[in-house]
N, C-alpha and C. Protein backbone atom coordinates (compact mmCIF):
# COMPACT_ATOMS: atom_id res chain seq x y z
N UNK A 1 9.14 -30.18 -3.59
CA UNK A 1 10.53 -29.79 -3.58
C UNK A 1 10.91 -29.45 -2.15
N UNK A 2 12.14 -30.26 -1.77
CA UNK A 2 12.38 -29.88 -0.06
C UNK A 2 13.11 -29.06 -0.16
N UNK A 3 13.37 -27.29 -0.02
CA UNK A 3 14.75 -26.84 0.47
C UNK A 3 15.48 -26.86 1.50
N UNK A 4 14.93 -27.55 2.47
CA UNK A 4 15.47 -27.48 4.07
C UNK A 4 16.55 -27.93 3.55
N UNK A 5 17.62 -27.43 4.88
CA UNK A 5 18.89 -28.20 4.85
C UNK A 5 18.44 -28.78 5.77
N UNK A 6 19.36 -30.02 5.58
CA UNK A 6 19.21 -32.05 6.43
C UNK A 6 19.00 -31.10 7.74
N UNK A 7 18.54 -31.12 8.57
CA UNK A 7 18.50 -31.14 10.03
C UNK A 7 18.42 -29.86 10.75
N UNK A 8 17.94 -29.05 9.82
CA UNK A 8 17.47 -27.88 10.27
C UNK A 8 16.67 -27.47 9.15
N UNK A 9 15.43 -26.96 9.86
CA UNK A 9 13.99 -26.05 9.23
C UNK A 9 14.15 -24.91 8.30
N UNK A 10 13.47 -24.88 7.71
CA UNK A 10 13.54 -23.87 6.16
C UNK A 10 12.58 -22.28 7.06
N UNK A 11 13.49 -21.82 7.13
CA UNK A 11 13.26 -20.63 7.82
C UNK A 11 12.71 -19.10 6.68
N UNK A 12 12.64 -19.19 5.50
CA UNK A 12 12.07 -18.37 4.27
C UNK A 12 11.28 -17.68 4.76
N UNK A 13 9.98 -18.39 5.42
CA UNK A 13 9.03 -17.37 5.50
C UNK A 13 9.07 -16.53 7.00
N UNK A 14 9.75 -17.10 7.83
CA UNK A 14 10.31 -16.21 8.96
C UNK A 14 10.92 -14.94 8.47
N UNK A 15 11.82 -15.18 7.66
CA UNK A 15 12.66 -14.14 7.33
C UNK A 15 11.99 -13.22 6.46
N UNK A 16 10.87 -13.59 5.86
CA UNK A 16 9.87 -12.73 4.99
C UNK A 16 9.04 -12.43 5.47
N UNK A 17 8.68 -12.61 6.66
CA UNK A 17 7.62 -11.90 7.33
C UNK A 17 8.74 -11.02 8.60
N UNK A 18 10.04 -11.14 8.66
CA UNK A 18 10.40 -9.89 9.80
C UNK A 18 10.51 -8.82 8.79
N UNK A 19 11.38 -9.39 7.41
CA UNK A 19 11.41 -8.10 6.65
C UNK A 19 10.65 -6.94 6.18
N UNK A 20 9.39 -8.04 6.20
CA UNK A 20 8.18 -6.80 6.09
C UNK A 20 7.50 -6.23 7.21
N UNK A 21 7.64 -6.86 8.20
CA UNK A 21 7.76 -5.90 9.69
C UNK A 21 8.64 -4.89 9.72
N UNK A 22 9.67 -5.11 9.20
CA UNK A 22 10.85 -3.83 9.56
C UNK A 22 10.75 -2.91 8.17
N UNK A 23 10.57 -3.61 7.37
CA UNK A 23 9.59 -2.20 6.05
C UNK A 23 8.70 -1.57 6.83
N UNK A 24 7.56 -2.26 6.85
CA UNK A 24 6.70 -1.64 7.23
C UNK A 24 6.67 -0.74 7.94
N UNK A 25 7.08 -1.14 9.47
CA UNK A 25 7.31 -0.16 10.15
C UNK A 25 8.11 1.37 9.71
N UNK A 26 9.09 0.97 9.39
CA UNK A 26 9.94 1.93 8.88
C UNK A 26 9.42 3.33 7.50
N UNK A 27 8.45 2.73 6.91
CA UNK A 27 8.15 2.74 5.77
C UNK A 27 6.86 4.26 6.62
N UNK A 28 6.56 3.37 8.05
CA UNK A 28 4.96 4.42 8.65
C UNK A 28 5.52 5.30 9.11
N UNK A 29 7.00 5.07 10.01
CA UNK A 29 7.71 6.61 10.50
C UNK A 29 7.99 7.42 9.29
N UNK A 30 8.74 7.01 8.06
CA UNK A 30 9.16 8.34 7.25
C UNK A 30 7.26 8.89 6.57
N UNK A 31 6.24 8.14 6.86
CA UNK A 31 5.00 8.98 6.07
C UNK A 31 4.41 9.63 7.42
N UNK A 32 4.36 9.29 8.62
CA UNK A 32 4.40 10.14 9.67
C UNK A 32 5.05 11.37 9.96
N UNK A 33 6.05 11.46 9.43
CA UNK A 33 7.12 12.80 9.03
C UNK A 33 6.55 13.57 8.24
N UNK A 34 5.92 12.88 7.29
CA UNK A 34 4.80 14.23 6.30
C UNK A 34 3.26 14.30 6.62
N UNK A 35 2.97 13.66 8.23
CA UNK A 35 1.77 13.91 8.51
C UNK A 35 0.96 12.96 7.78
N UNK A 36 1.42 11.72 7.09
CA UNK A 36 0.48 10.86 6.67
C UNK A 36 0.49 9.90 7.47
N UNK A 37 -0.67 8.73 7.33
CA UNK A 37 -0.53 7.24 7.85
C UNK A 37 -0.29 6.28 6.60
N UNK A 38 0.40 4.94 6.86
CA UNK A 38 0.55 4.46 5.85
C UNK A 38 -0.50 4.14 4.71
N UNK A 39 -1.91 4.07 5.41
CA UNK A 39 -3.06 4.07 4.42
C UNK A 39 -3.74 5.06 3.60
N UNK A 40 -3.13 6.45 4.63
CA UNK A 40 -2.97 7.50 3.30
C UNK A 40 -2.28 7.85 2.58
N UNK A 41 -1.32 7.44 2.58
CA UNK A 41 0.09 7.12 1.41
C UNK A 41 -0.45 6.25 0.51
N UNK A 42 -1.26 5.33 0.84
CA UNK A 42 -1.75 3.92 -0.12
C UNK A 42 -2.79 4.37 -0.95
N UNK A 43 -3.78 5.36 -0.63
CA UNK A 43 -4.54 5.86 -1.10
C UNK A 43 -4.34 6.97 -2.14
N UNK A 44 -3.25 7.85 -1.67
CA UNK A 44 -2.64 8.72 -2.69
C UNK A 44 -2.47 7.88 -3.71
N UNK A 45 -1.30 7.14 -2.98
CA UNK A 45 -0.75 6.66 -4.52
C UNK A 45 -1.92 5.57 -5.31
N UNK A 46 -2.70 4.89 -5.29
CA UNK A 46 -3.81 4.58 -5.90
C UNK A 46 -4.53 5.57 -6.45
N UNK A 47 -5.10 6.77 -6.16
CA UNK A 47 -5.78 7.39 -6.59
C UNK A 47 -4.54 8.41 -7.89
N UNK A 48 -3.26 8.31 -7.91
CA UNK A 48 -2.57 8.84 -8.68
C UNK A 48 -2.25 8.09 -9.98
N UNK A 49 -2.19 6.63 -9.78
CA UNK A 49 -2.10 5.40 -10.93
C UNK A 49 -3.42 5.50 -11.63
N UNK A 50 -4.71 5.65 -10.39
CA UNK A 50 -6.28 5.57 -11.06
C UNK A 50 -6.89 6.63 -10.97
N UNK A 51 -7.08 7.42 -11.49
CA UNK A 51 -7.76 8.94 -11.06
C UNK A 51 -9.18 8.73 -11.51
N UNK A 52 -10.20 9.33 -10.59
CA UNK A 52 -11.82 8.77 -10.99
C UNK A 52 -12.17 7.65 -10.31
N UNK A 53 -11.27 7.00 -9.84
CA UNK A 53 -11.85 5.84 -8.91
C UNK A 53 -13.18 6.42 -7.87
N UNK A 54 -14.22 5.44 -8.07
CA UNK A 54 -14.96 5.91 -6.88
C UNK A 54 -14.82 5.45 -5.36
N UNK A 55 -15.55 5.79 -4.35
CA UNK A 55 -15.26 5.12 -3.43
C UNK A 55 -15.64 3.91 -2.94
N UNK A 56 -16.68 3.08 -3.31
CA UNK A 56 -16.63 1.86 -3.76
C UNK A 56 -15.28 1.20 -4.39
N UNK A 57 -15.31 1.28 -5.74
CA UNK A 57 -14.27 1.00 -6.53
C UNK A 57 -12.99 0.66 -5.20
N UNK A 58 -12.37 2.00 -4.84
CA UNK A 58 -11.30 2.04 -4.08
C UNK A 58 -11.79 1.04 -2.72
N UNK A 59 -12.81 1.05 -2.36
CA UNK A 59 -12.80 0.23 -1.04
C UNK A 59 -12.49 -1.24 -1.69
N UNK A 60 -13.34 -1.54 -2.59
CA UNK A 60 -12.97 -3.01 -3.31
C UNK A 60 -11.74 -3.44 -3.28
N UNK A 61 -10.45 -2.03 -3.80
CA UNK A 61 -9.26 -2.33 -4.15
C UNK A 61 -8.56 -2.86 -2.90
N UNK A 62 -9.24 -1.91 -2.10
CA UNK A 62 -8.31 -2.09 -0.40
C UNK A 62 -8.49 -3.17 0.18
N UNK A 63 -9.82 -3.83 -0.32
CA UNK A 63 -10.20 -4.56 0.73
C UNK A 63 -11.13 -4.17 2.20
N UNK A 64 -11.52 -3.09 1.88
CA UNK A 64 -11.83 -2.09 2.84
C UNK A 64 -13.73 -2.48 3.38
N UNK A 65 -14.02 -2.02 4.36
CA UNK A 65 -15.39 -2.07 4.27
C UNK A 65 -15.55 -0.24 3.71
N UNK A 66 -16.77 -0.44 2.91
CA UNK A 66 -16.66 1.09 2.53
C UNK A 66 -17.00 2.00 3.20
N UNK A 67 -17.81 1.93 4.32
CA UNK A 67 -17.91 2.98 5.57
C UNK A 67 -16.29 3.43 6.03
N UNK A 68 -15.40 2.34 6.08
CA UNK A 68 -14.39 2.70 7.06
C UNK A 68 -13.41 3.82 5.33
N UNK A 69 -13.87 3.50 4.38
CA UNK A 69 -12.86 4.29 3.10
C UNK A 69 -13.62 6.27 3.06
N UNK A 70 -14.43 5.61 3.72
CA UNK A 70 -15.53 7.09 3.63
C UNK A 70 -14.75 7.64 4.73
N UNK A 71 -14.58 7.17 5.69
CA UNK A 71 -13.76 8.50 6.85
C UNK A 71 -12.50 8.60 6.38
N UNK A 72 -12.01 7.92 5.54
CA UNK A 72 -10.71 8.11 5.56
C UNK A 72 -10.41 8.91 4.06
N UNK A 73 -11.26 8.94 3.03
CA UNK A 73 -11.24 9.61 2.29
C UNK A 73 -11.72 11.06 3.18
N UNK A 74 -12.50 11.41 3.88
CA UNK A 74 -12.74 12.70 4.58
C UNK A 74 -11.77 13.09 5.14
N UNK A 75 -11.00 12.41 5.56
CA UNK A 75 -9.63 12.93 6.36
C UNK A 75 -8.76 13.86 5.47
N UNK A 76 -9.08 12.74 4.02
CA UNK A 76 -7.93 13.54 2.86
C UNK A 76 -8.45 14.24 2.42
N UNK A 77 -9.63 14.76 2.38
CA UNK A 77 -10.05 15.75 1.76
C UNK A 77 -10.20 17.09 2.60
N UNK A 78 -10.40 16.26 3.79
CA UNK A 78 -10.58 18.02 5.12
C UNK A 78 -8.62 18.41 4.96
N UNK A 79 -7.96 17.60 4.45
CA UNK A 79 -6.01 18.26 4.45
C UNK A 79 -6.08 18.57 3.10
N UNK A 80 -7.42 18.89 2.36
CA UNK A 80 -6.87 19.43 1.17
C UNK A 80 -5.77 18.46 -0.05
N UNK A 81 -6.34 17.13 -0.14
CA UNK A 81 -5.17 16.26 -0.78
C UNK A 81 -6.25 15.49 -1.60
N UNK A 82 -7.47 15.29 -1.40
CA UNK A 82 -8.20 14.61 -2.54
C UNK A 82 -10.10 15.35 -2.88
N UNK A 83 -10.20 15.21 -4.12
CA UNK A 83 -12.03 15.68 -3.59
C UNK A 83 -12.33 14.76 -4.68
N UNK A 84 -13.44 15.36 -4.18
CA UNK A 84 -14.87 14.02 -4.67
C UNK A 84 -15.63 15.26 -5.74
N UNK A 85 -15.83 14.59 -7.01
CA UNK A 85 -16.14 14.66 -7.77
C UNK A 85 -17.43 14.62 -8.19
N UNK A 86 -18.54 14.95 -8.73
CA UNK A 86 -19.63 13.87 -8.99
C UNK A 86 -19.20 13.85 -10.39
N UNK A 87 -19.70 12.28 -10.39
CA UNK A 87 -18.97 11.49 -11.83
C UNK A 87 -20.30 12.31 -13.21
N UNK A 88 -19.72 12.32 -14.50
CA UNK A 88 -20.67 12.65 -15.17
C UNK A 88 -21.28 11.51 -15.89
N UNK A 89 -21.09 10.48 -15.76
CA UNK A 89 -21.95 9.20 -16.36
C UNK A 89 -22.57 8.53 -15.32
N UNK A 90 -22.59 8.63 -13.92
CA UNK A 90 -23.62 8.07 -13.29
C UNK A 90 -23.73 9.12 -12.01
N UNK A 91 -24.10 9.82 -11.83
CA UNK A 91 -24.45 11.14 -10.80
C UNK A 91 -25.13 10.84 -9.60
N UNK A 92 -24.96 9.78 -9.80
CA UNK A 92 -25.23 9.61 -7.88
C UNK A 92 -24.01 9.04 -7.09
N UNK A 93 -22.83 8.82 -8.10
CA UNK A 93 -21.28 8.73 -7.87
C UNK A 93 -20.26 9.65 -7.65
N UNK A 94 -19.58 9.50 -6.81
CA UNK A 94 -18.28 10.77 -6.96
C UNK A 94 -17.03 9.87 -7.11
N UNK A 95 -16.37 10.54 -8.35
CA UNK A 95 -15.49 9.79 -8.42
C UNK A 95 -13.82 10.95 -7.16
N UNK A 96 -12.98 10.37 -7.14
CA UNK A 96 -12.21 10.91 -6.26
C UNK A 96 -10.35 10.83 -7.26
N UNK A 97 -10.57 12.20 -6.53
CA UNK A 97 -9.50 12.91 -7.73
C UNK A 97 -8.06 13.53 -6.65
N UNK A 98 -6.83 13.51 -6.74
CA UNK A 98 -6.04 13.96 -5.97
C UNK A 98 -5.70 15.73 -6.44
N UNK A 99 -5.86 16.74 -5.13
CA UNK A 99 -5.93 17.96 -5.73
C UNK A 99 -4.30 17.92 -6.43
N UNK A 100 -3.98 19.61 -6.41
CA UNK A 100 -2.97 19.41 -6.90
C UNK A 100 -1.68 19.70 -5.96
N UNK A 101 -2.10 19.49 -4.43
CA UNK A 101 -1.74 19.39 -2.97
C UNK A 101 -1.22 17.97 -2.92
N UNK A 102 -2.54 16.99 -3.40
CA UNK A 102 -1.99 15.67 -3.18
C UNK A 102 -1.15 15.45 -4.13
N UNK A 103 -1.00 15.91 -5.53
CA UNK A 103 -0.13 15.51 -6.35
C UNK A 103 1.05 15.79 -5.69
N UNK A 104 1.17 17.16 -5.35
CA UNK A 104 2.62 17.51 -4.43
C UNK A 104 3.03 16.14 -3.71
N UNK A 105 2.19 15.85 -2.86
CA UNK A 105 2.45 14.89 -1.59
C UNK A 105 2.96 13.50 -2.81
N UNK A 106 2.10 13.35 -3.66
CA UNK A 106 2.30 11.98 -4.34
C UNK A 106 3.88 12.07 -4.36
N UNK A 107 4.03 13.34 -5.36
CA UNK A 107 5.83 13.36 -5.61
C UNK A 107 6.48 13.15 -4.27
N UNK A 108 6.30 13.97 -3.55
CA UNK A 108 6.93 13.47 -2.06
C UNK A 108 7.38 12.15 -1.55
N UNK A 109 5.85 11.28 -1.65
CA UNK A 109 6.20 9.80 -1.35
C UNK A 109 6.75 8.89 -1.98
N UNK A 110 6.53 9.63 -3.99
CA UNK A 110 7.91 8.95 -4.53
C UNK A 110 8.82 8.82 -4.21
N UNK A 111 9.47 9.94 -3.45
CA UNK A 111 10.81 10.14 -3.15
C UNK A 111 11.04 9.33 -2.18
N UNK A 112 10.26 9.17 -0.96
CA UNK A 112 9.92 8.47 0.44
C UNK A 112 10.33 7.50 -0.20
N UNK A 113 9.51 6.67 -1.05
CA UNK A 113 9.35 5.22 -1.05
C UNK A 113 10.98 4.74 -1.60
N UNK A 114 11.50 5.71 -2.80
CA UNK A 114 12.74 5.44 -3.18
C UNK A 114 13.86 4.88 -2.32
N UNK A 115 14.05 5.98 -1.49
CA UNK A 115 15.03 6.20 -0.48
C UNK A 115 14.79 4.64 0.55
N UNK A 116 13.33 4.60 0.90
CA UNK A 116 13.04 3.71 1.83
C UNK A 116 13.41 2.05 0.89
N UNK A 117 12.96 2.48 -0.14
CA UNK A 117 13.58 0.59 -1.47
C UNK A 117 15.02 0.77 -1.10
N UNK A 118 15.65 1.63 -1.01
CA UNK A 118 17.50 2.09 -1.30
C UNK A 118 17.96 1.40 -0.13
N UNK A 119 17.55 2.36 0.68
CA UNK A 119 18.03 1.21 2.35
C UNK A 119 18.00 0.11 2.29
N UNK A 120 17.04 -0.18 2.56
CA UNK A 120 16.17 -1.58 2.80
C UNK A 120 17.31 -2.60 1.50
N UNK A 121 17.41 -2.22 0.88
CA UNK A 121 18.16 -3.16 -0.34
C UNK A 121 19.47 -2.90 -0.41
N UNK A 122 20.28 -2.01 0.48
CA UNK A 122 21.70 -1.71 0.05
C UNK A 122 22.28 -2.68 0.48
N UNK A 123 22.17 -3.70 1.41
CA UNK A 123 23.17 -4.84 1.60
C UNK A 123 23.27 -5.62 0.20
N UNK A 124 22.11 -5.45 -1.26
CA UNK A 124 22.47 -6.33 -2.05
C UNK A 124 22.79 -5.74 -3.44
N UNK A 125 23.49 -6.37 -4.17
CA UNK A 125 24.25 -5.77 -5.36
C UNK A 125 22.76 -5.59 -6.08
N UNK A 126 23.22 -5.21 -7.61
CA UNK A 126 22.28 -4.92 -8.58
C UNK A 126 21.55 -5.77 -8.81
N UNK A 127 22.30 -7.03 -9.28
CA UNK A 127 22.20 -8.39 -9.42
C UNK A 127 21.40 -9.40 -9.01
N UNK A 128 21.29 -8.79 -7.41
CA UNK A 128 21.12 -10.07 -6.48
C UNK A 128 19.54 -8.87 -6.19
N UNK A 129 19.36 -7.90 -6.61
CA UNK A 129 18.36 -7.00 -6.26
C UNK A 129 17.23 -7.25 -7.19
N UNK A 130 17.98 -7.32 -9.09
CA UNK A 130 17.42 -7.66 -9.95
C UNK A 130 16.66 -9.31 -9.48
N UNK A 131 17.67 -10.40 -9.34
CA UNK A 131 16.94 -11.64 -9.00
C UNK A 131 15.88 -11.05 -8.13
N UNK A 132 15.64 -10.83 -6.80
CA UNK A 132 14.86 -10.47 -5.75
C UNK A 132 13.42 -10.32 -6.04
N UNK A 133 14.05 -8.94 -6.93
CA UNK A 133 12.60 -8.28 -7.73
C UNK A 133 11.27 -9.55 -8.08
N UNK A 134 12.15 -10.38 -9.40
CA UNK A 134 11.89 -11.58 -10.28
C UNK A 134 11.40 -12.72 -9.23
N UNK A 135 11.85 -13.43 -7.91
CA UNK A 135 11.46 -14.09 -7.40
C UNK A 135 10.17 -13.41 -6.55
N UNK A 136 10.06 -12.37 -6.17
CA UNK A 136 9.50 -11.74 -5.34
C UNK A 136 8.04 -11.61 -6.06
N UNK A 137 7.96 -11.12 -6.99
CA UNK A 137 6.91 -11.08 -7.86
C UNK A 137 6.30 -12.39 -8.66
N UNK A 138 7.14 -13.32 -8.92
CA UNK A 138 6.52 -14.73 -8.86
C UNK A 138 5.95 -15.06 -8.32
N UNK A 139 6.22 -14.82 -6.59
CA UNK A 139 5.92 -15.23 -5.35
C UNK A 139 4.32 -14.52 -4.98
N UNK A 140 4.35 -13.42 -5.65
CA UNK A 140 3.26 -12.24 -5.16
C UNK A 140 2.17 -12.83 -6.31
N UNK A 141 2.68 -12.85 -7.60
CA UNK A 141 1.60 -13.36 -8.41
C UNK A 141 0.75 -14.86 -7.96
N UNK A 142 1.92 -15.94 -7.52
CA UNK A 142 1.38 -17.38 -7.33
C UNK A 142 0.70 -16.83 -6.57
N UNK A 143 0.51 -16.17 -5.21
CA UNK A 143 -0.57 -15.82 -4.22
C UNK A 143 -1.91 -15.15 -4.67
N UNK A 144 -1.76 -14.46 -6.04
CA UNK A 144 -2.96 -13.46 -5.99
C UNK A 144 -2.71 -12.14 -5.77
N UNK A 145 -1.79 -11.57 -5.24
CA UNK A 145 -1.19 -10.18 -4.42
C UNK A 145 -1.48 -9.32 -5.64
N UNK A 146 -2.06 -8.13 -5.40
CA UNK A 146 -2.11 -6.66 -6.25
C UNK A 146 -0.53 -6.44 -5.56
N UNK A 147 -0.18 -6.03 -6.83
CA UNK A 147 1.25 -5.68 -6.98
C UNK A 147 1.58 -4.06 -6.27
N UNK A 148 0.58 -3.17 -5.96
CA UNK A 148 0.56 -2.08 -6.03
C UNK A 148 -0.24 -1.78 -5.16
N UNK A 149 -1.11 -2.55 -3.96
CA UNK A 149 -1.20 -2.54 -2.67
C UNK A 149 -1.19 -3.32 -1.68
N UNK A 150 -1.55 -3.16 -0.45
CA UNK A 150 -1.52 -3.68 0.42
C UNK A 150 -3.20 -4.23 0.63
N UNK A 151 -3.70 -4.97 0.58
CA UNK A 151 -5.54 -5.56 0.98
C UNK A 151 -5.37 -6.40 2.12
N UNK A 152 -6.49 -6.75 3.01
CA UNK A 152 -6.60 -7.52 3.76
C UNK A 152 -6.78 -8.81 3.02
N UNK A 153 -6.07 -9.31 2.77
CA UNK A 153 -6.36 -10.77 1.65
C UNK A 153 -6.51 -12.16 3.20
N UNK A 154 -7.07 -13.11 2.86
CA UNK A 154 -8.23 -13.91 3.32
C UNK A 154 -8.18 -13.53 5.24
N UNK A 155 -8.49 -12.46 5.52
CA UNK A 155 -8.47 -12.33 7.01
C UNK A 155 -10.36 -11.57 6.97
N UNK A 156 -10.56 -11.87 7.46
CA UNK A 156 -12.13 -10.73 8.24
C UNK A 156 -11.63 -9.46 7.99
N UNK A 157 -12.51 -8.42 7.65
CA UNK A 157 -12.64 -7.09 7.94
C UNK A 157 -11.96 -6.74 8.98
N UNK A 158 -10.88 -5.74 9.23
CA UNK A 158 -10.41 -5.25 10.23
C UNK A 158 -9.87 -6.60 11.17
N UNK A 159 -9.11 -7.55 11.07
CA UNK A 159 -8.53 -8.27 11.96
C UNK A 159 -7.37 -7.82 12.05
N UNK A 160 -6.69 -7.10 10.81
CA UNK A 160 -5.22 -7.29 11.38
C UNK A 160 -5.50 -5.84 10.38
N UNK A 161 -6.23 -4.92 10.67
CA UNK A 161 -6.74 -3.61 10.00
C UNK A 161 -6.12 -2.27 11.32
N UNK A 162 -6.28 -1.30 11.13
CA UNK A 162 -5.92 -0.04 11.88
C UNK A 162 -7.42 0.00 12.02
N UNK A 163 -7.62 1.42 12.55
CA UNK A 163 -8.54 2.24 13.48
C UNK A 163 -9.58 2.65 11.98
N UNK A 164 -8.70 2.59 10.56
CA UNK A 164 -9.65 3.21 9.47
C UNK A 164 -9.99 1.67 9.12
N UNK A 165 -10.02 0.88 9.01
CA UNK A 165 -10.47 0.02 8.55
C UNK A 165 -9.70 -0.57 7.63
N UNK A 166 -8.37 0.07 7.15
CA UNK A 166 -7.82 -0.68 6.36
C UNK A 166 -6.24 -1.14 6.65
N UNK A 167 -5.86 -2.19 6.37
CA UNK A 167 -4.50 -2.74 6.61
C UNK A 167 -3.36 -1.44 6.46
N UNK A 168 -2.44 -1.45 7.13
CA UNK A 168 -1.28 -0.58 7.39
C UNK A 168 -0.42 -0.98 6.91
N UNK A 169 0.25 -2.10 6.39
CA UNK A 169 1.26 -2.81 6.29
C UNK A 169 1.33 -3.35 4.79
C-alpha cells in the first residue's frame, strides 16, 4: 500500500519519532520535578500494575541487564519507595514491593502522566484522539511493543540506554 503523495515522501515515521522526542523529553522534566528519572517512574509504575515482581522478572520486562536493575532498584529503595522482600515460595528470591511512599509517588505520576497525555493531545478533538489511541496501538501491537513500557527492543544492551542500564524514553 503506497501512502506517499505523487512527488513527495511519506514523512509518518519522522513525525513519530519527533513526537516521541518531545514526549519524552518533556515527560523526564515534569518526573525530575519529583526527584525521579524517567526509569524510575517506569519502575514504580510496573511494580504498582505487578507487585512481587522479582528482580530478574523486572529486568526481563525492561529489557535490562540485571546488574544494571540491581542499582537502580537500590536507588529506590535507599528514597524509601520500594523494598525487597524475600519471596515465600522460593527464598533465595526477593520479590520487590512499592512502600507506601512509593504508592504516594505512584499517585503522583498518575497525575504527571495525565496532565502530560492532556497537553501533548490538546490540539486534537475527542474523536481524532479516540482514532489515535486505535491506530497507535495497532501499530504498537504489529511491532511486539509492551503496551505499558518502554524496553530496549532489538538494540544491544545499553546502546541507546542511560547510565542505569535501562532505556529513558
Amino acid at each position: 500500500m503506497d501512502l506517499a503523495t505523487p512527488g513527495r515522501p511519506n514523512r509518518t515515521a519522522f513525525l513519530l519519532s519527533q513526537l516521541g522526542a518531545v514526549a519524552s523529553s518533556r515527560f523526564a522534566d515534569r518526573t525530575r520535578e519529583i526527584g525521579l528519572t524517567p526509569s524510575d517512574a517506569g519502575v514504580i509504575r510496573l511494580l504498582g500494575r505487578a507487585p512481587g515482581l522479582s528482580q530478574r522478572s523486572l529486568a526481563d520486562r525492561l529489557g535490562a541487564v540485571p546488574s544494571r536493575v540491581v542499582s537502580l532498584i537500590d536507588s529506590l529503595q535507599e528514597r524509601g519507595l520500594v523494598e525487597r522482600i524475600r519471596s515465600r515460595t522460593d527464598r533465595r528470591n526477593y520479590e520487590l514491593h512499592l512502600t507506601d511512599a512509593g504508592k504516594r509517588v505512584l499517585r503522583e505520576l498518575r497525575g504527571i502522566a495525565e496532565q502530560h497525555e492532556a497537553e501533548l493531545l490538546a490540539p486534537l478533538t475527542t474523536e481524532q484522539i479516540g482514532q489515535l489511541d486505535v491506530l497507535l496501538a495497532q501499530l504498537a501491537s504489529g511491532h511486539g511493543l509492551d503496551k505499558d513500557l518502554h524496553r530496549d527492543v532489538g538494540r544491544q544492551a545499553g546502546s541507546d540506554a542511560g547510565s542505569d542500564g535501562v532505556r529513558k524514553a
